[in-house]
N, C-alpha and C. Protein backbone atom coordinates (compact mmCIF):
# COMPACT_ATOMS: atom_id res chain seq x y z
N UNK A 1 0.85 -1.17 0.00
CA UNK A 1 0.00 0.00 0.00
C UNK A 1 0.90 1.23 0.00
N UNK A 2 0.70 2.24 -0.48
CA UNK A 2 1.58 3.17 -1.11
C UNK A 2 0.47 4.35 0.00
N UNK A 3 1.48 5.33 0.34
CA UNK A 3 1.15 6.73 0.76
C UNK A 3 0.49 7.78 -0.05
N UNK A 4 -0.71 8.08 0.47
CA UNK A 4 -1.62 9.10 -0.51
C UNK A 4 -0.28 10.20 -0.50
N UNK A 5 -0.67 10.74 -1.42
CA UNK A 5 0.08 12.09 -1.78
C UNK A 5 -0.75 13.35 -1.54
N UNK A 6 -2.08 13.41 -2.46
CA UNK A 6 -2.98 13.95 -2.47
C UNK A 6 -4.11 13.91 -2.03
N UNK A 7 -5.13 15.06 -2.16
CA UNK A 7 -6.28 14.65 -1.32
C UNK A 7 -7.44 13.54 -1.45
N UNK A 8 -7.25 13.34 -3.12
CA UNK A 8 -7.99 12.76 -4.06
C UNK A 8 -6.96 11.22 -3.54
N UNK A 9 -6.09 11.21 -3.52
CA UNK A 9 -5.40 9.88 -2.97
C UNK A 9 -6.28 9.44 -1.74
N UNK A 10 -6.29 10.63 -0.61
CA UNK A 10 -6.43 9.86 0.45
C UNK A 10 -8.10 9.40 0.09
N UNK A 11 -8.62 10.43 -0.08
CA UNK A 11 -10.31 9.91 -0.37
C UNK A 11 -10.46 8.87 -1.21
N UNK A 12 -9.58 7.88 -2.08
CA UNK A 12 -9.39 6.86 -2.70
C UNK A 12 -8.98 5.52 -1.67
N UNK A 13 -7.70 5.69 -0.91
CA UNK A 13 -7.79 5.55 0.05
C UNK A 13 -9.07 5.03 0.87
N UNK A 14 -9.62 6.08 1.74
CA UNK A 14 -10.50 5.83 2.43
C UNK A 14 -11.63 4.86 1.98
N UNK A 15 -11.88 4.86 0.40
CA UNK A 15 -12.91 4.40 0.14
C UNK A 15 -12.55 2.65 0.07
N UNK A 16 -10.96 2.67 -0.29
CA UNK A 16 -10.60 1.24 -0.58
C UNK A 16 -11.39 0.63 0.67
N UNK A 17 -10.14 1.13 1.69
CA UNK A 17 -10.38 0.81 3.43
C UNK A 17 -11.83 0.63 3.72
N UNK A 18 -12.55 0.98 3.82
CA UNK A 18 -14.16 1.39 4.14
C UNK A 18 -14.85 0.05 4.29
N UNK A 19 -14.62 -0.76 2.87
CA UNK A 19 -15.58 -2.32 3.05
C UNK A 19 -14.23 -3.01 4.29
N UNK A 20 -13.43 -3.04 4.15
CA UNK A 20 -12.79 -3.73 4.99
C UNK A 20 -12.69 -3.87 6.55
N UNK A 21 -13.11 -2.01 6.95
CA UNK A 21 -12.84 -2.11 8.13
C UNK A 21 -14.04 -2.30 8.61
N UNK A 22 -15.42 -2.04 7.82
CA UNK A 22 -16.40 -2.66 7.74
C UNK A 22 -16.54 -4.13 8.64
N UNK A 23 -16.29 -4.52 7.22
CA UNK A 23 -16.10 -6.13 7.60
C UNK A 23 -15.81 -6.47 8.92
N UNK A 24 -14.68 -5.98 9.19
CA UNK A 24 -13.80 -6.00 10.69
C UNK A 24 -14.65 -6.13 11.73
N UNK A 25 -15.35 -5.02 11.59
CA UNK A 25 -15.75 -4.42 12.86
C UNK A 25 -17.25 -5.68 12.84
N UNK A 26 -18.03 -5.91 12.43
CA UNK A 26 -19.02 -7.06 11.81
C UNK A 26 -18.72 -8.20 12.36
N UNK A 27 -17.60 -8.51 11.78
CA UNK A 27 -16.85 -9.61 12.32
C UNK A 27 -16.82 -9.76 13.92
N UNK A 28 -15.92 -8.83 14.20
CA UNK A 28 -15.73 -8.59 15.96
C UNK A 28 -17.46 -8.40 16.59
N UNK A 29 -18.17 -7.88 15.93
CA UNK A 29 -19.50 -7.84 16.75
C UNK A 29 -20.10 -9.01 16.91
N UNK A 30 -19.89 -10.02 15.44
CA UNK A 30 -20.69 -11.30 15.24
C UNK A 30 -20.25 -12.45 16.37
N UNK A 31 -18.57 -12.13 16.43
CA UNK A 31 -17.89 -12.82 17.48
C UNK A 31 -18.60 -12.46 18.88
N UNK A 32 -19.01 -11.03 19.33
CA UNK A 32 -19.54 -10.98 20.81
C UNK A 32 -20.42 -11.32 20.76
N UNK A 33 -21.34 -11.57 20.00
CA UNK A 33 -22.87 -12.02 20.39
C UNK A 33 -23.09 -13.19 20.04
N UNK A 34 -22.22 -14.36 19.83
CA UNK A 34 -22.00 -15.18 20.19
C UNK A 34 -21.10 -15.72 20.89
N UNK A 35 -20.17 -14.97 21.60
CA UNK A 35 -19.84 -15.43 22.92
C UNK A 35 -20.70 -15.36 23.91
N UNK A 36 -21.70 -14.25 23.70
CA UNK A 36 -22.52 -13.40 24.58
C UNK A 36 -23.80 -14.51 24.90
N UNK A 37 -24.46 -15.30 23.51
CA UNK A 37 -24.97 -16.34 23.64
C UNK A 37 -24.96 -17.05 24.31
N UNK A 38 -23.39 -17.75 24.39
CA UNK A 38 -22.94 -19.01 24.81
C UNK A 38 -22.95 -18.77 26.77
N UNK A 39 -22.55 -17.36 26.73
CA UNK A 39 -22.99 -17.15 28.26
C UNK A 39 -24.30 -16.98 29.06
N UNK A 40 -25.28 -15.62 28.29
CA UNK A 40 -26.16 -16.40 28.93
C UNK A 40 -27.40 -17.16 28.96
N UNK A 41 -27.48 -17.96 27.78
CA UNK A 41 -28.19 -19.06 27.76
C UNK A 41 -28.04 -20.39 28.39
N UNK A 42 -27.23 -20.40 29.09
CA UNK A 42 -26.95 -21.50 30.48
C UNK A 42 -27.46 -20.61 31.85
N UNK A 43 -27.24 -19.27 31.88
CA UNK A 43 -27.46 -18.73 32.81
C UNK A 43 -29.21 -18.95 32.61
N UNK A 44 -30.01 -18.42 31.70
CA UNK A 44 -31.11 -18.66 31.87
C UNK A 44 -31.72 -20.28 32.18
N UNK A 45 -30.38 -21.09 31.95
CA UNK A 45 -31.50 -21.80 32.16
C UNK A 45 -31.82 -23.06 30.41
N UNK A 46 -31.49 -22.23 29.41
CA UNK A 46 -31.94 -22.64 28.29
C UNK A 46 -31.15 -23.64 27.73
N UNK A 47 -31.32 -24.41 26.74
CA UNK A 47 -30.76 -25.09 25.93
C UNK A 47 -29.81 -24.55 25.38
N UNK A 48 -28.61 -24.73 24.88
CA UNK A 48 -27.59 -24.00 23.84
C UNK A 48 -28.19 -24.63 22.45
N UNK A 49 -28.37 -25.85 22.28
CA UNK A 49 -28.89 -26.10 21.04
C UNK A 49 -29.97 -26.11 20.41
N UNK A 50 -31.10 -25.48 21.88
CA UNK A 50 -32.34 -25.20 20.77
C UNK A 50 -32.14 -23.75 20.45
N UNK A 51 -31.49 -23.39 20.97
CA UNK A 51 -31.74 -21.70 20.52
C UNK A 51 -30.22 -21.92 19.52
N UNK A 52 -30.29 -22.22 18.51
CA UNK A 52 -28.92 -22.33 17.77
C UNK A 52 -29.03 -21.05 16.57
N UNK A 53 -30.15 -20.71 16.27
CA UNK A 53 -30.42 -19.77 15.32
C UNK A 53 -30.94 -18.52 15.80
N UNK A 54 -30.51 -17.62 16.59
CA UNK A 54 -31.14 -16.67 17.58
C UNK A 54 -30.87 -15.67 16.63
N UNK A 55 -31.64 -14.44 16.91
CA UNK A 55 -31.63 -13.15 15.91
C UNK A 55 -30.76 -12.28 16.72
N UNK A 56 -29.27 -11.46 16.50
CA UNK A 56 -28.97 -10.84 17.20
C UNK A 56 -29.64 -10.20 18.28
N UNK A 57 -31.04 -9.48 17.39
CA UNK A 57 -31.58 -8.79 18.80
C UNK A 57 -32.17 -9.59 19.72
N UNK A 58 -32.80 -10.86 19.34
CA UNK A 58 -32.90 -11.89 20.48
C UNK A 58 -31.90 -12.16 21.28
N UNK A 59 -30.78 -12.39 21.34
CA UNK A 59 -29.54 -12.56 21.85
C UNK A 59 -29.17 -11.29 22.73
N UNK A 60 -29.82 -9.87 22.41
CA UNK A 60 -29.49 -8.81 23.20
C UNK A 60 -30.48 -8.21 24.26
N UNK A 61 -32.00 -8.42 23.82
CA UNK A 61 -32.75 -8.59 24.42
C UNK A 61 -32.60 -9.76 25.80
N UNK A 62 -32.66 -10.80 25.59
CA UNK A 62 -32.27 -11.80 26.31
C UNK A 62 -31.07 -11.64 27.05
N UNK A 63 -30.07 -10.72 27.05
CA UNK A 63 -28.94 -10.17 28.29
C UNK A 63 -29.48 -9.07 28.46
N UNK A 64 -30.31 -8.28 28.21
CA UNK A 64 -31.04 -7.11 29.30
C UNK A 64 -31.74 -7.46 30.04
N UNK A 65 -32.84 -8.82 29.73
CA UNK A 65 -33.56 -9.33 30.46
C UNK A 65 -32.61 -9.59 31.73
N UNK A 66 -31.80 -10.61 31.65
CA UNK A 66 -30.97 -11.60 32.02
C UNK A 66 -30.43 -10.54 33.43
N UNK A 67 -30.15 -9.49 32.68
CA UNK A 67 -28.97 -8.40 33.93
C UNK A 67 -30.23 -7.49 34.92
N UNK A 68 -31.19 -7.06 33.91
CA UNK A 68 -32.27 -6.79 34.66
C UNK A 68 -32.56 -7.20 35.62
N UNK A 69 -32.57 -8.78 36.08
CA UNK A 69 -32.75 -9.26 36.98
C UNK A 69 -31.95 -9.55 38.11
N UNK A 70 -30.74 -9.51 37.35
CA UNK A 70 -29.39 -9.12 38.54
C UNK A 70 -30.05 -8.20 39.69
N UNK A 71 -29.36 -8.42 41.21
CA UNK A 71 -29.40 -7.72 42.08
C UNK A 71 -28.17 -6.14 41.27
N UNK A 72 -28.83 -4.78 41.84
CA UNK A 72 -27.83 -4.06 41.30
C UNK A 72 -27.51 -3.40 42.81
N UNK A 73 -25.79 -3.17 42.73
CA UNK A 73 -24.89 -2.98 43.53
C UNK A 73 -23.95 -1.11 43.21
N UNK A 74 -24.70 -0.55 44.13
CA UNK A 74 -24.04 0.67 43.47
C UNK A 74 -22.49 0.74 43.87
N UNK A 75 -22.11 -0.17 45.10
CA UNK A 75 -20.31 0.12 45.18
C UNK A 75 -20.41 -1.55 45.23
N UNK A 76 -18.61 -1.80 45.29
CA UNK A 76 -18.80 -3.31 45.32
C UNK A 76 -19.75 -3.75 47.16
N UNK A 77 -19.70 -4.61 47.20
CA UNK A 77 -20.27 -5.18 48.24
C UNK A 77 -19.34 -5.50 49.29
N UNK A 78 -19.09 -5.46 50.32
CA UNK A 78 -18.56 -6.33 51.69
C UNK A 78 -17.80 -7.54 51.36
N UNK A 79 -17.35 -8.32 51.87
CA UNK A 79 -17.17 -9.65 51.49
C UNK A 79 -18.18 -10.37 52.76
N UNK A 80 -18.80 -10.06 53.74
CA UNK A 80 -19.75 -10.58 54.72
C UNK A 80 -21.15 -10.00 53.96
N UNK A 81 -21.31 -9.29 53.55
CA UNK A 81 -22.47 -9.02 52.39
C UNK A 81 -22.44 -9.76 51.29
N UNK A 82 -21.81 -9.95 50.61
CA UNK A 82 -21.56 -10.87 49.67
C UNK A 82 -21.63 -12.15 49.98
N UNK A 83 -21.25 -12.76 51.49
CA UNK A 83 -21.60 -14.42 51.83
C UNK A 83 -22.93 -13.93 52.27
N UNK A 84 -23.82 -13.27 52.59
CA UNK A 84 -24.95 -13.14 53.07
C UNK A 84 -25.96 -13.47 52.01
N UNK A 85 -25.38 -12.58 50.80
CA UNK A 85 -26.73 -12.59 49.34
C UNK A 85 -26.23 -14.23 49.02
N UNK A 86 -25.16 -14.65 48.84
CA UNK A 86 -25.12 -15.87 48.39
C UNK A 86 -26.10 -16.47 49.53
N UNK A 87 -25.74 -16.92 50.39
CA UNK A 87 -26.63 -18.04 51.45
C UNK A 87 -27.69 -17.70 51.45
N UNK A 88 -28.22 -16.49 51.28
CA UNK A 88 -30.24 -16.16 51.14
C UNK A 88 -30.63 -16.29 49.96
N UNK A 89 -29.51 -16.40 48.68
CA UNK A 89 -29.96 -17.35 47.17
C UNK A 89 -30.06 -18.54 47.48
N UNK A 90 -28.88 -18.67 47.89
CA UNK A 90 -28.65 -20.53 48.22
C UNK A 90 -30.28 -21.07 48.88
N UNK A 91 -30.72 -20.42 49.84
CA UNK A 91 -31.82 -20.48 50.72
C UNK A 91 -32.58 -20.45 49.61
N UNK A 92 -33.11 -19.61 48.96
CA UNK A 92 -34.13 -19.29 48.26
C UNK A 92 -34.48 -20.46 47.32
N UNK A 93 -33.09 -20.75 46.62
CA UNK A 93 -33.47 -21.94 45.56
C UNK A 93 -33.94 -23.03 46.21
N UNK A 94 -33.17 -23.22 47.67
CA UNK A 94 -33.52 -24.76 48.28
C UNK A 94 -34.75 -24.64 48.73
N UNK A 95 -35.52 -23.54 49.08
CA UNK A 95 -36.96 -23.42 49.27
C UNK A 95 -37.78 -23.58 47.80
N UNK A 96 -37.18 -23.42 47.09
CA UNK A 96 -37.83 -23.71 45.66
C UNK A 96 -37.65 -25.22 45.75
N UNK A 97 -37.23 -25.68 45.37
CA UNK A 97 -36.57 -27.34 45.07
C UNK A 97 -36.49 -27.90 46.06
N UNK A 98 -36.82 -28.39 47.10
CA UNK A 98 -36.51 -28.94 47.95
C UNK A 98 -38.30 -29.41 48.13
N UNK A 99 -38.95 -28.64 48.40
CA UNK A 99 -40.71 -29.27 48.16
C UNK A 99 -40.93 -29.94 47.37
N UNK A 100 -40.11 -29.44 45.89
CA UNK A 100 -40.76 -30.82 44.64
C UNK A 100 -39.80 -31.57 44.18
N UNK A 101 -38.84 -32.07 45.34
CA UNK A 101 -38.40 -33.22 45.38
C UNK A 101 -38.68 -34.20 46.45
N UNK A 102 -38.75 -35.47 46.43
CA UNK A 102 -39.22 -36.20 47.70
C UNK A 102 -38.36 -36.65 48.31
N UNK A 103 -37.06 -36.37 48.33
CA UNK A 103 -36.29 -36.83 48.94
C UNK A 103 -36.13 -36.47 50.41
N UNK A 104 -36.58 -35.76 51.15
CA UNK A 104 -37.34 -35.77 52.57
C UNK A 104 -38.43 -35.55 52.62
N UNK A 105 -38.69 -36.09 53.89
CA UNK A 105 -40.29 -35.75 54.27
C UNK A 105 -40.63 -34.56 54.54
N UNK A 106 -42.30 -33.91 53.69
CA UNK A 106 -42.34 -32.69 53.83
C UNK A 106 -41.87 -32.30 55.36
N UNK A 107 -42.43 -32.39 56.72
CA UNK A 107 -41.84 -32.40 57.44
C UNK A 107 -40.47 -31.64 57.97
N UNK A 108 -39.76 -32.76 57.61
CA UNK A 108 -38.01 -32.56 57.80
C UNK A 108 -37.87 -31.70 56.85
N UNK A 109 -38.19 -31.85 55.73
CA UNK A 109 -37.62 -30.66 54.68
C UNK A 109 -37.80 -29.25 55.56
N UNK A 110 -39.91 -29.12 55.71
CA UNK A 110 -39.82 -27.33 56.51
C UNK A 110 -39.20 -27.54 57.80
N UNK A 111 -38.43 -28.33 58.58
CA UNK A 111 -38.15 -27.93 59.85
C UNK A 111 -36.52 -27.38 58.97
N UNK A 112 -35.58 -28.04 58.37
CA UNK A 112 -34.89 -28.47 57.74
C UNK A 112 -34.81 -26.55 57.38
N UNK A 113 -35.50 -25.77 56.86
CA UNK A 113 -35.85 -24.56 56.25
C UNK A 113 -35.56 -23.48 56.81
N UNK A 114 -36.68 -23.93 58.09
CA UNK A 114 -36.95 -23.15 59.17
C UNK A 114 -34.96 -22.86 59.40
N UNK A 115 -34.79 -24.02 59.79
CA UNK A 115 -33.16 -24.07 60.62
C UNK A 115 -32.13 -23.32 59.98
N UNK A 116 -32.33 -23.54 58.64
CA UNK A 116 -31.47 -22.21 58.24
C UNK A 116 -31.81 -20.95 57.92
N UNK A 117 -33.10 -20.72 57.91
CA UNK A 117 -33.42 -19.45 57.88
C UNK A 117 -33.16 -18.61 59.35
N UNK A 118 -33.32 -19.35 60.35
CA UNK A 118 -32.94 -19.12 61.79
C UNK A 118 -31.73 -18.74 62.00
N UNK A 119 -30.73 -18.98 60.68
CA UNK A 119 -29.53 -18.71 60.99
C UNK A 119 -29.00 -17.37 60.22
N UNK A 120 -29.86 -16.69 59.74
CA UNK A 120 -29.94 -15.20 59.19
C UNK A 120 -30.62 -14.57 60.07
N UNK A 121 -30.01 -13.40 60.30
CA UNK A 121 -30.30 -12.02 61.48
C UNK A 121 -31.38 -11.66 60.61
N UNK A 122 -32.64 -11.31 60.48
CA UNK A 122 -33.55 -10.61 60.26
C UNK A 122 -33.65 -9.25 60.07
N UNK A 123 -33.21 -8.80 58.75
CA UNK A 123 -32.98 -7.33 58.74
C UNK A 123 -31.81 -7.21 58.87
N UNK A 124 -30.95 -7.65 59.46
CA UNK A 124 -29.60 -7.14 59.30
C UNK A 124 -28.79 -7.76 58.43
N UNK A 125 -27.43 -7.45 58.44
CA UNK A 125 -26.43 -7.90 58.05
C UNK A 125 -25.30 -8.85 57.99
N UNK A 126 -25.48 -9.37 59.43
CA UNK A 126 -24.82 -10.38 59.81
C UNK A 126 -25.61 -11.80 60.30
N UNK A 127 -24.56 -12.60 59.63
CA UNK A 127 -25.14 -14.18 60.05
C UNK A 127 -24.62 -14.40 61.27
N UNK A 128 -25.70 -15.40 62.19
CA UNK A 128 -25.77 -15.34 63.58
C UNK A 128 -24.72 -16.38 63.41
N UNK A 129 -23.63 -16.43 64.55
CA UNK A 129 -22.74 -17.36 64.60
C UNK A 129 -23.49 -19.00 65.38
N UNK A 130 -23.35 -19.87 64.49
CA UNK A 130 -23.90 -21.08 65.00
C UNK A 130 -23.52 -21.33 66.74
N UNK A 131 -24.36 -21.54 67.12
CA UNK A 131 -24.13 -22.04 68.85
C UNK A 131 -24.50 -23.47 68.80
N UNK A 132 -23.27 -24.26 69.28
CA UNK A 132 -24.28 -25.92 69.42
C UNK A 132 -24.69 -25.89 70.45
N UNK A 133 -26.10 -26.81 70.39
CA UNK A 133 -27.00 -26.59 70.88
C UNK A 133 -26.62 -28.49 72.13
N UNK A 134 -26.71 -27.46 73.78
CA UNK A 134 -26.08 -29.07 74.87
C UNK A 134 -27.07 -30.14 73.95
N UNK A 135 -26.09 -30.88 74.18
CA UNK A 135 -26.87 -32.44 73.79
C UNK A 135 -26.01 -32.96 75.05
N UNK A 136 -27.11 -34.33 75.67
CA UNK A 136 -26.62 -34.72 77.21
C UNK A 136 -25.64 -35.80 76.52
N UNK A 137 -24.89 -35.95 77.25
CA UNK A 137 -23.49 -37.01 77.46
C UNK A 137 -24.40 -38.05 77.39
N UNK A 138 -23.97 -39.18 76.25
CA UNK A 138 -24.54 -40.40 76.29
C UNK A 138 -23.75 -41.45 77.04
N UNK A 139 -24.99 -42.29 77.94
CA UNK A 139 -24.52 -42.78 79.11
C UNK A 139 -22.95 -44.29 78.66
N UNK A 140 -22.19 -44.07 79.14
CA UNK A 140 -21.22 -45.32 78.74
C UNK A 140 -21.78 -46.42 79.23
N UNK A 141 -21.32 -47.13 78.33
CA UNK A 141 -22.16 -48.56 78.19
C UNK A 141 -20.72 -49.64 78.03
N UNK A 142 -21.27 -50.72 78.62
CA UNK A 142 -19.61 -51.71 78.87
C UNK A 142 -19.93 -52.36 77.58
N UNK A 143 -18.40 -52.09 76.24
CA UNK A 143 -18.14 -52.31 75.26
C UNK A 143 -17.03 -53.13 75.18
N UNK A 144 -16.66 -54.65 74.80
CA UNK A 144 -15.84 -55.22 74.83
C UNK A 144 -14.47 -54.20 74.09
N UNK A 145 -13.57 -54.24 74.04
CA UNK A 145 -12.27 -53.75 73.03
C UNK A 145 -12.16 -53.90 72.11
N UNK A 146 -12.18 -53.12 71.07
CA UNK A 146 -11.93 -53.48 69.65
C UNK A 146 -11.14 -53.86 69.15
N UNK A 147 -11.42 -55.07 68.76
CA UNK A 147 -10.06 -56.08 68.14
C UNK A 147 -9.26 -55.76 67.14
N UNK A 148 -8.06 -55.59 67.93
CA UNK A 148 -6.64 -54.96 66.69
C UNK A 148 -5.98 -56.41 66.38
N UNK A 149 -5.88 -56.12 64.70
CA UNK A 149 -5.51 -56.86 63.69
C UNK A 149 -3.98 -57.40 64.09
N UNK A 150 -3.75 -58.80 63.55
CA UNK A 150 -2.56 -58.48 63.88
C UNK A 150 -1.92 -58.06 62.82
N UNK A 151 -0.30 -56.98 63.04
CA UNK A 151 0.26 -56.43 62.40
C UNK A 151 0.27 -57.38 60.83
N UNK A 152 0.80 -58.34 60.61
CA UNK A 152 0.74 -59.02 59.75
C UNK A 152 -0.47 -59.76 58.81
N UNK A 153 -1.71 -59.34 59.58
CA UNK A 153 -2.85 -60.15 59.06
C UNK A 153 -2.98 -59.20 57.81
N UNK A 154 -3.80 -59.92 56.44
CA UNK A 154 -4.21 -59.13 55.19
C UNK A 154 -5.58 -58.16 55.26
N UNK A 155 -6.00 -58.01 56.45
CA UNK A 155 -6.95 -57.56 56.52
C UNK A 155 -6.76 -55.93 57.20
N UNK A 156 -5.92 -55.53 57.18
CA UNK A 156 -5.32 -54.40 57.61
C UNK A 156 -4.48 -53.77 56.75
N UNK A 157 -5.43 -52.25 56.22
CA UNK A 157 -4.43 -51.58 55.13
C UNK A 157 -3.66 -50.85 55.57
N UNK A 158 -2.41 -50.18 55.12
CA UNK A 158 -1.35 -49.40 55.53
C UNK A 158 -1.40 -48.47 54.27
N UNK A 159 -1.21 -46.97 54.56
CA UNK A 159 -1.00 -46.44 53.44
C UNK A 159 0.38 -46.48 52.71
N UNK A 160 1.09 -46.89 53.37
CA UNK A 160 2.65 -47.01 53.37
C UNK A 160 3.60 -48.04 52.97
């Protein structure tokens, strides 16, 4: 590529350049909005392969939605604020999911609920530091000795 001389050069010039940097820039956009895809359509939740043909503005729409719903943070957060919103998500989902699965009894699941919600200050900011709760000394009971292997038997692993 040779140096315009003139003005009529450079405006020749410019016009060469024009589809190219075009292109460029097209290119680099086509690249973010499908990286942009690939992020948050797991975040929602969605398939990556049914949505394989998305319309850019579907793809941009769908991260306004997406951030919209973000909690918004006008400075960064605490790092004890920050374990707080996590564990009252964490909470939140397991109150979602945890009913329409049967893997405990309704029951145990809401006591199960209750117990960690008990463990968030109400209104405030800080998580209550766990206290264990006395449990009585279970009474000793006459237990023969537990039979040690002998050193040589195969029934005794060594990590060593």
């Amino acid at each position: 590529m040779r140096v315009p001389r003139t003005a009529g050069d450079a405006a020749e010039l410019r016009k060469t350049l024009k589809p190219l940097l075009e292109k460029r820039r097209r290119a680099r956009i086509n690249e973010s909005l499908s990286q942009l895809k690939g992020l948050v359509l797991p975040m929602l939740g969605a398939e990556t392969s049914r949505y394989s043909k998305l319309e850019k503005a579907d793809i941009l729409e769908m991260t306004v939605r997406f951030l919209q719903e973000q909690p918004y943070h006008a400075a960064a957060p605490e790092p004890l604020d920050s374990y707080l919103e996590g564990y009252r998500a964490c909470l939140a989902r397991l109150a979602r999911v945890l009913p329409a699965c049967s893997v405990l009894e309704p029951a145990v699941s809401m006591r199960l609920l209750e117990h960690l919600r008990q463990r968030t200050v109400s209104g405030g900011s800080t998580l209550q530091t766990p206290t264990p709760a006395p449990t009585p000394a279970p009474a000793p009971s006459p237990s023969p000795p537990p039979q040690v292997p002998h050193l040589g038997s195969p029934g005794l692993w060594r990590p060593w």
